[in-house]
N, C-alpha and C. Protein backbone atom coordinates (compact mmCIF):
# COMPACT_ATOMS: atom_id res chain seq x y z
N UNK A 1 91.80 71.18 -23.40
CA UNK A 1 92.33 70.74 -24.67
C UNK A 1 93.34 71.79 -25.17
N UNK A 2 94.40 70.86 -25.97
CA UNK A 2 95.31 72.14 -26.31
C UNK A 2 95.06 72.24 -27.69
N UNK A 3 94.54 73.02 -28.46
CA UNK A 3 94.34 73.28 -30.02
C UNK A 3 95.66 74.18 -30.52
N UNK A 4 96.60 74.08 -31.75
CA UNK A 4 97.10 74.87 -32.19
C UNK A 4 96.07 75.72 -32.85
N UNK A 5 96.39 77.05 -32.83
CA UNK A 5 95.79 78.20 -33.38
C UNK A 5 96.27 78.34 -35.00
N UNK A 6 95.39 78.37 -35.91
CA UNK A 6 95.52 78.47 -37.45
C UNK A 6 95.75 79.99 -37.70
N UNK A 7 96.74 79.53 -38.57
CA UNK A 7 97.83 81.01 -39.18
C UNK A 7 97.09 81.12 -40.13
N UNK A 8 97.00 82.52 -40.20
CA UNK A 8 96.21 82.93 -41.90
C UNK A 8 97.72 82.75 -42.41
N UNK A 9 98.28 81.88 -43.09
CA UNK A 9 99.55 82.00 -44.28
C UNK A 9 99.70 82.34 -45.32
N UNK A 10 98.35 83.10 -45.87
CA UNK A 10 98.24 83.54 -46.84
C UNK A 10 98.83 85.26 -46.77
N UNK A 11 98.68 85.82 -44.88
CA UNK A 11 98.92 87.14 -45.00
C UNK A 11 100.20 86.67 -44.56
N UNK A 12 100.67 85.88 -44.20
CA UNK A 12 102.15 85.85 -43.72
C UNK A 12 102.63 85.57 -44.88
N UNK A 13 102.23 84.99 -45.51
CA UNK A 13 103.11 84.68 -47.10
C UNK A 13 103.54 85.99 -47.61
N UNK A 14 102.58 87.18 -47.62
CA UNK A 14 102.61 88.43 -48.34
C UNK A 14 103.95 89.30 -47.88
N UNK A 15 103.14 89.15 -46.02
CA UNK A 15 104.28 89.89 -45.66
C UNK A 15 106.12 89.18 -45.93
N UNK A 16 106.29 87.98 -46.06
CA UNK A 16 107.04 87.55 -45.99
C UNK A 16 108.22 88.27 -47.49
N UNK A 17 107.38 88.04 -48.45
CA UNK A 17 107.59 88.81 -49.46
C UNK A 17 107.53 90.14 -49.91
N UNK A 18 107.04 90.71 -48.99
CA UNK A 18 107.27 92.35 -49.08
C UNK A 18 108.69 92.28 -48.28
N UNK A 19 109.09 91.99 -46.90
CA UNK A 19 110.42 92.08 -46.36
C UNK A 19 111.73 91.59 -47.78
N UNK A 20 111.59 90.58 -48.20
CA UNK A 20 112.26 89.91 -49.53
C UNK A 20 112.42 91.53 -50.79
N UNK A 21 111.69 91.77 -50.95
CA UNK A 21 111.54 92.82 -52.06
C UNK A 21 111.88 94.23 -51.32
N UNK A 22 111.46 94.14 -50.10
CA UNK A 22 111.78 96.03 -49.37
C UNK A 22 112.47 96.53 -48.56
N UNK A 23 113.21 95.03 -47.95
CA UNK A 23 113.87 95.09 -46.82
C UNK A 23 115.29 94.20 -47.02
N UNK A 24 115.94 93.71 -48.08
CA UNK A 24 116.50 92.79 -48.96
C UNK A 24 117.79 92.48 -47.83
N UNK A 25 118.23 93.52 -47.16
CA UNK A 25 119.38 93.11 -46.21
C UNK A 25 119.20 92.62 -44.88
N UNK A 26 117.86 92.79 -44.49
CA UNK A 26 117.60 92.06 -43.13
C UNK A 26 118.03 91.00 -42.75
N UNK A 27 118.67 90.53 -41.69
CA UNK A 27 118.91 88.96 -41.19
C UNK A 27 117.19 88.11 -41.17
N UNK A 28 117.31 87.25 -41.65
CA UNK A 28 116.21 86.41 -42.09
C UNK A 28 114.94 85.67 -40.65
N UNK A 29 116.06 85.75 -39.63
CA UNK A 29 115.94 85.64 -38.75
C UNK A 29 115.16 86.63 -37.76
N UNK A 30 115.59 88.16 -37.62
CA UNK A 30 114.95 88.77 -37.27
C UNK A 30 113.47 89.43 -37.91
N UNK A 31 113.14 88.53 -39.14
CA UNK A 31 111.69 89.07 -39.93
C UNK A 31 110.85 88.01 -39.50
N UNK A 32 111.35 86.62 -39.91
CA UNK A 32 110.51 85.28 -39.74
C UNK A 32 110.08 84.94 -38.49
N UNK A 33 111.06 85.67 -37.08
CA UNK A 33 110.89 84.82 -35.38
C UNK A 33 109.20 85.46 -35.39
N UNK A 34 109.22 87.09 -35.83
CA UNK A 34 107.96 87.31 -35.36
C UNK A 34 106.59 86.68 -35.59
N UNK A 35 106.97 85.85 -36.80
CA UNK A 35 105.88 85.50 -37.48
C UNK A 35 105.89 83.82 -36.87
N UNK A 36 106.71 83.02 -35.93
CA UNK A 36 106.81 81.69 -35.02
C UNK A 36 107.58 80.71 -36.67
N UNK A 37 108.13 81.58 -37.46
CA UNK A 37 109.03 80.27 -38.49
C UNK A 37 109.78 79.64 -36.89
N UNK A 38 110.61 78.45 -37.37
CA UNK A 38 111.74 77.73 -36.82
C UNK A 38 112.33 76.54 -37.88
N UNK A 39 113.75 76.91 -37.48
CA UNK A 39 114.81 75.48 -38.32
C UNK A 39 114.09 74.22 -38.44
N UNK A 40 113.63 74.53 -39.54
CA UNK A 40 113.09 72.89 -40.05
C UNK A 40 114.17 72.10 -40.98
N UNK A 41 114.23 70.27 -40.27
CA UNK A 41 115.10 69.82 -41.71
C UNK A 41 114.08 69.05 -42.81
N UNK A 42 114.47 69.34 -44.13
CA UNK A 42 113.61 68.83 -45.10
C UNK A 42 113.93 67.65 -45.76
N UNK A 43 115.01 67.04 -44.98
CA UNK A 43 115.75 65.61 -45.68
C UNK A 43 116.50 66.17 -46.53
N UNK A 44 117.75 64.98 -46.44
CA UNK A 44 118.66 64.92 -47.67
C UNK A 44 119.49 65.85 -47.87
N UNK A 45 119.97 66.58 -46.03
CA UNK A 45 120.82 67.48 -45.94
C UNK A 45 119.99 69.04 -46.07
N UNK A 46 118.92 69.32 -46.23
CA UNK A 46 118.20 70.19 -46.75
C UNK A 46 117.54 71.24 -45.93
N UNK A 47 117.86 72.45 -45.65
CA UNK A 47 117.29 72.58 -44.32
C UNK A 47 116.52 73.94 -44.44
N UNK A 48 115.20 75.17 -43.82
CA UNK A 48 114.52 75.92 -44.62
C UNK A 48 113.83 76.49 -43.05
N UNK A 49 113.13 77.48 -42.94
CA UNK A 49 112.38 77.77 -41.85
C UNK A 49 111.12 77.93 -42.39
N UNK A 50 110.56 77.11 -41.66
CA UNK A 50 109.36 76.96 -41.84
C UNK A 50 108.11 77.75 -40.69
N UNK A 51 106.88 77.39 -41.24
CA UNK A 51 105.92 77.56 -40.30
C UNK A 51 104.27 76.54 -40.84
N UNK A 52 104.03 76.35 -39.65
CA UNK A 52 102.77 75.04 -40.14
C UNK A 52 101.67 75.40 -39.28
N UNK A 53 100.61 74.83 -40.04
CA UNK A 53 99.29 75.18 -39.81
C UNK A 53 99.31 73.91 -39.30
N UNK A 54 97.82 73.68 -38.45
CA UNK A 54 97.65 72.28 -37.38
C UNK A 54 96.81 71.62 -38.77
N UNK A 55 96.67 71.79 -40.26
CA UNK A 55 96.24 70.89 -41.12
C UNK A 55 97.26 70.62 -42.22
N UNK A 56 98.50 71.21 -42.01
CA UNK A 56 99.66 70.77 -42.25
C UNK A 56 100.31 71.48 -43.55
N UNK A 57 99.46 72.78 -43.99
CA UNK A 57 99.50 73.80 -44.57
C UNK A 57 101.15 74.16 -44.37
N UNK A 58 101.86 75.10 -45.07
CA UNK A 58 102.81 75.46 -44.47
C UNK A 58 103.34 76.52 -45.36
N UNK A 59 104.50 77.23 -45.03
CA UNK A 59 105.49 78.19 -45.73
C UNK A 59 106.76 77.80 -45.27
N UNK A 60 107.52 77.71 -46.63
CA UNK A 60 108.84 77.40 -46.23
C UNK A 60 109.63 78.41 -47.10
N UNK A 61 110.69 79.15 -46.49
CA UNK A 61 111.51 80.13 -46.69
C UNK A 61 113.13 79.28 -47.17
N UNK A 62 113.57 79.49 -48.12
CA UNK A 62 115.14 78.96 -47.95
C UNK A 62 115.94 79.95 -49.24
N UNK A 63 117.14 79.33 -49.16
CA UNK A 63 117.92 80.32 -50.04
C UNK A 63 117.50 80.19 -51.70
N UNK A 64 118.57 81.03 -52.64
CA UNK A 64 117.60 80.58 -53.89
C UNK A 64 118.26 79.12 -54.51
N UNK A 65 118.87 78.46 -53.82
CA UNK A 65 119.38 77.32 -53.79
C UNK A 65 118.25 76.20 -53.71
N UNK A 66 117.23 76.45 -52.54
CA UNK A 66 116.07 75.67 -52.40
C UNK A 66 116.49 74.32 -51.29
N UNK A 67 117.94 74.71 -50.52
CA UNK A 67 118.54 74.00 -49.79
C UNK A 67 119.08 74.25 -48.51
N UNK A 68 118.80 75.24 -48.30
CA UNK A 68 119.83 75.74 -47.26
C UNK A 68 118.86 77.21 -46.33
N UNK A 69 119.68 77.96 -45.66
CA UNK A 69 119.06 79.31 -45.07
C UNK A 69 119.89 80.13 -45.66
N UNK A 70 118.40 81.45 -45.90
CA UNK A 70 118.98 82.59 -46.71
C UNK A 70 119.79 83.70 -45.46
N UNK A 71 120.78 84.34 -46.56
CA UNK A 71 121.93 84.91 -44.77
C UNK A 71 121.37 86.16 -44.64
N UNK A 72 120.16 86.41 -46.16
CA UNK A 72 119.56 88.00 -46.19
C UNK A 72 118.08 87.59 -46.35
N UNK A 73 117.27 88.43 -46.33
CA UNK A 73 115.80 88.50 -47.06
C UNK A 73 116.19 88.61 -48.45
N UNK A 74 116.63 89.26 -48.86
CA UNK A 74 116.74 89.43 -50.38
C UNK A 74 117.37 88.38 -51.20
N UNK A 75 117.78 87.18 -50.26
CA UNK A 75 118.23 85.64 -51.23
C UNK A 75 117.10 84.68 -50.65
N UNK A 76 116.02 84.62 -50.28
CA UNK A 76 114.78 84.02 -50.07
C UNK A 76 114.15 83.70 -50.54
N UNK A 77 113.91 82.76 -51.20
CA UNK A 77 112.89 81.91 -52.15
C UNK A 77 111.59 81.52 -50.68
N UNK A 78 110.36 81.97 -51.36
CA UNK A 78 109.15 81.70 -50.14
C UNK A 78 108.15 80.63 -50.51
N UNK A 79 107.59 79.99 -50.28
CA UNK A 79 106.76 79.00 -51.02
C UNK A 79 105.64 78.29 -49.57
N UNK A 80 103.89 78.58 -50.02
CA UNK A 80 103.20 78.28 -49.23
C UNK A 80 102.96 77.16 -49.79
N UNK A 81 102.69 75.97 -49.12
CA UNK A 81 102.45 74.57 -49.45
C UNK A 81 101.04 74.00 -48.81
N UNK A 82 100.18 73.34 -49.63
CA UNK A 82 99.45 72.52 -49.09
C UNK A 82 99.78 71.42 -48.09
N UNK A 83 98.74 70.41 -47.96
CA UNK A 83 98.87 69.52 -47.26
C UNK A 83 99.98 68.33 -48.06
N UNK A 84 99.92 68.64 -49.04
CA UNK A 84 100.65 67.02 -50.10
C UNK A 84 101.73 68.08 -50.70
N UNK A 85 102.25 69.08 -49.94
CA UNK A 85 103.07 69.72 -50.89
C UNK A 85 103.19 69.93 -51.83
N UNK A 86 102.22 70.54 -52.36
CA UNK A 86 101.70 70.97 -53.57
C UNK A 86 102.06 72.25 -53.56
N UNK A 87 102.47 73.64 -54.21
CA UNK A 87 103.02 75.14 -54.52
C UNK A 87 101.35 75.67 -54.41
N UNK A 88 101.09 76.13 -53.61
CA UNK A 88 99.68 77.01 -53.45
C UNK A 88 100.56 78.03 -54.35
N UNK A 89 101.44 78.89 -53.84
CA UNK A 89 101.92 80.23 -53.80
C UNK A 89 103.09 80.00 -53.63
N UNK A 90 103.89 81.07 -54.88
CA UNK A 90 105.40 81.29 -54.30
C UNK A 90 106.19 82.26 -55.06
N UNK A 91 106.98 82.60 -54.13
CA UNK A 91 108.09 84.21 -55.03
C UNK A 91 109.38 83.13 -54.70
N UNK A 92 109.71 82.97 -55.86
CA UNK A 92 110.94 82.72 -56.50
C UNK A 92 111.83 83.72 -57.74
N UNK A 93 112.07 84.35 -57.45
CA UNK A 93 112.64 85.39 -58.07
C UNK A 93 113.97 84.80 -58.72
N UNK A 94 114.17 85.59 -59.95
CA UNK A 94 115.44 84.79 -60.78
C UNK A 94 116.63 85.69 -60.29
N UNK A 95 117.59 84.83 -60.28
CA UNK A 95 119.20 85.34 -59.87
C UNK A 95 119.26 86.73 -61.10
C-alpha cells in the first residue's frame, strides 16, 4: 500500500514564518522545496505554493496580494488551512 506520510504543519507553519520574519530576502523557493511545497493553481488565475496533508489539511504561501508567488520570504503571506478551508493559522503581516 502506498500511504502519504502526514506533515506535522503546524511545525512547518512556524518554520515557514520564522524564514518570512528572519530571513526576508531569501528566494521563496529555496526555503519551501525543503519542506515538499509545489506550484499550486487556486483558480481564477490565482496561483500559491502549497503543501497538503493526505486529510487535506494544508499551507499555502503567496504574495501579500493573496494571488500570486512571493519573489522574497519577506512578501509572504502564510496561511494553514483545514479541510473546508477554514484559517486554522496565519501571518499576514500589514504592508
Amino acid at each position: 500500500m502506498n500511504e502519504k506520510k502526514t506533515i506535522d504543519l503546524q511545525h512547518v507553519f512556524d518554520c515557514v514564518v520564522d524564514a518570512v520574519q528572519n530571513k526576508p530576502l531569501l528566494a521563496p523557493e529555496s526555503v519551501l522545496a525543503d519542506f515538499g511545497f509545489t506550484r499550486y493553481n487556486t483558480g481564477g488565475g490565482c496561483i500559491c505554493y502549497a503543501l497538503f496533508n493526505p486529510d487535506d489539511t494544508c499551507i499555502y504561501v503567496t504574495d501579500r496580494s493573496g494571488h500570486t508567488l512571493p519573489k522574497v520570504m519577506g512578501e509572504a503571506w502564510v496561511g494553514l488551512y483545514d479541510a473546508d478551508m477554514q484559517v486554522i493559522k496565519g501571518y499576514f503581516p500589514n504592508e
